[in-house]
Protein backbone atom coordinates (compact mmCIF):
# COMPACT_ATOMS: atom_id res chain seq x y z
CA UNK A 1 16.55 154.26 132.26
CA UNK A 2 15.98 154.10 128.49
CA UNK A 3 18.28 155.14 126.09
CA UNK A 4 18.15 157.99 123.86
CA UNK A 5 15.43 157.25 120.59
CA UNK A 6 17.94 156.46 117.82
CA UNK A 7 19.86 154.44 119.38
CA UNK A 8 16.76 152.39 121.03
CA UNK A 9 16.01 151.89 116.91
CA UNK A 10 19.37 151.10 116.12
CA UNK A 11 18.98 148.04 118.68
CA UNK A 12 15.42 147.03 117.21
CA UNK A 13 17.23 146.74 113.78
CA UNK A 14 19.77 144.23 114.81
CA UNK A 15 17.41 142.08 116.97
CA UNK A 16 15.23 142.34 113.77
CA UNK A 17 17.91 141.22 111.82
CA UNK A 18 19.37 138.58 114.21
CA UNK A 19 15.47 137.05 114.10
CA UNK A 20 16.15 136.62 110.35
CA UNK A 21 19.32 134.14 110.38
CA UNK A 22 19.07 130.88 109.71
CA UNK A 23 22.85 130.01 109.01
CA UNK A 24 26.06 131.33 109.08
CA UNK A 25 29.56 131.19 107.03
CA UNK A 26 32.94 131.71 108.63
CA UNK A 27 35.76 131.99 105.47
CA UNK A 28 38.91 133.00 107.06
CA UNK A 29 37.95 135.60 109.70
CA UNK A 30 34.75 136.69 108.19
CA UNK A 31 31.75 135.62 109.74
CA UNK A 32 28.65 136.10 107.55
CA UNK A 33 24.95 135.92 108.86
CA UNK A 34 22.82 134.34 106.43
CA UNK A 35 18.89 134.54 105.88
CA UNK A 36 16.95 131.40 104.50
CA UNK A 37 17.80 132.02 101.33
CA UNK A 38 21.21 132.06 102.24
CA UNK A 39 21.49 135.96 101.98
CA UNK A 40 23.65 137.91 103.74
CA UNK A 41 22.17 139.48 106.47
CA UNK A 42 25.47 141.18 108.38
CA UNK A 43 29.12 140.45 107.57
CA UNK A 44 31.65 140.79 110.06
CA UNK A 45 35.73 140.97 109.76
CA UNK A 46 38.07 140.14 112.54
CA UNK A 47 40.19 143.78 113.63
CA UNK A 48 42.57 144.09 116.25
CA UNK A 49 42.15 146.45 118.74
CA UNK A 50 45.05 149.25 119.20
């Protein structure tokens, strides 16, 4: 079963994206994907659940 359109896109994007890193930073608990230029591709920030 497929998913609905927008979200099949939405998953293109980030496996688009993830082609595009070539590094990564972690400062604190922020990870950062980085392109070859090291860009910032995505940024993500540790949250707790509640």
């Amino acid at each position: 079963m497929a998913c609905p359109g927008e979200v099949m896109k939405a998953e293109q994007a980030v496996f688009d994206m993830l082609a595009k890193v070539k590094g990564m930073t972690l400062t604190g608990e922020t990870l950062e994907l980085l392109d070859g230029d090291g860009k910032a591709l995505a940024r993500f920030d540790k949250r707790l659940a509640q």
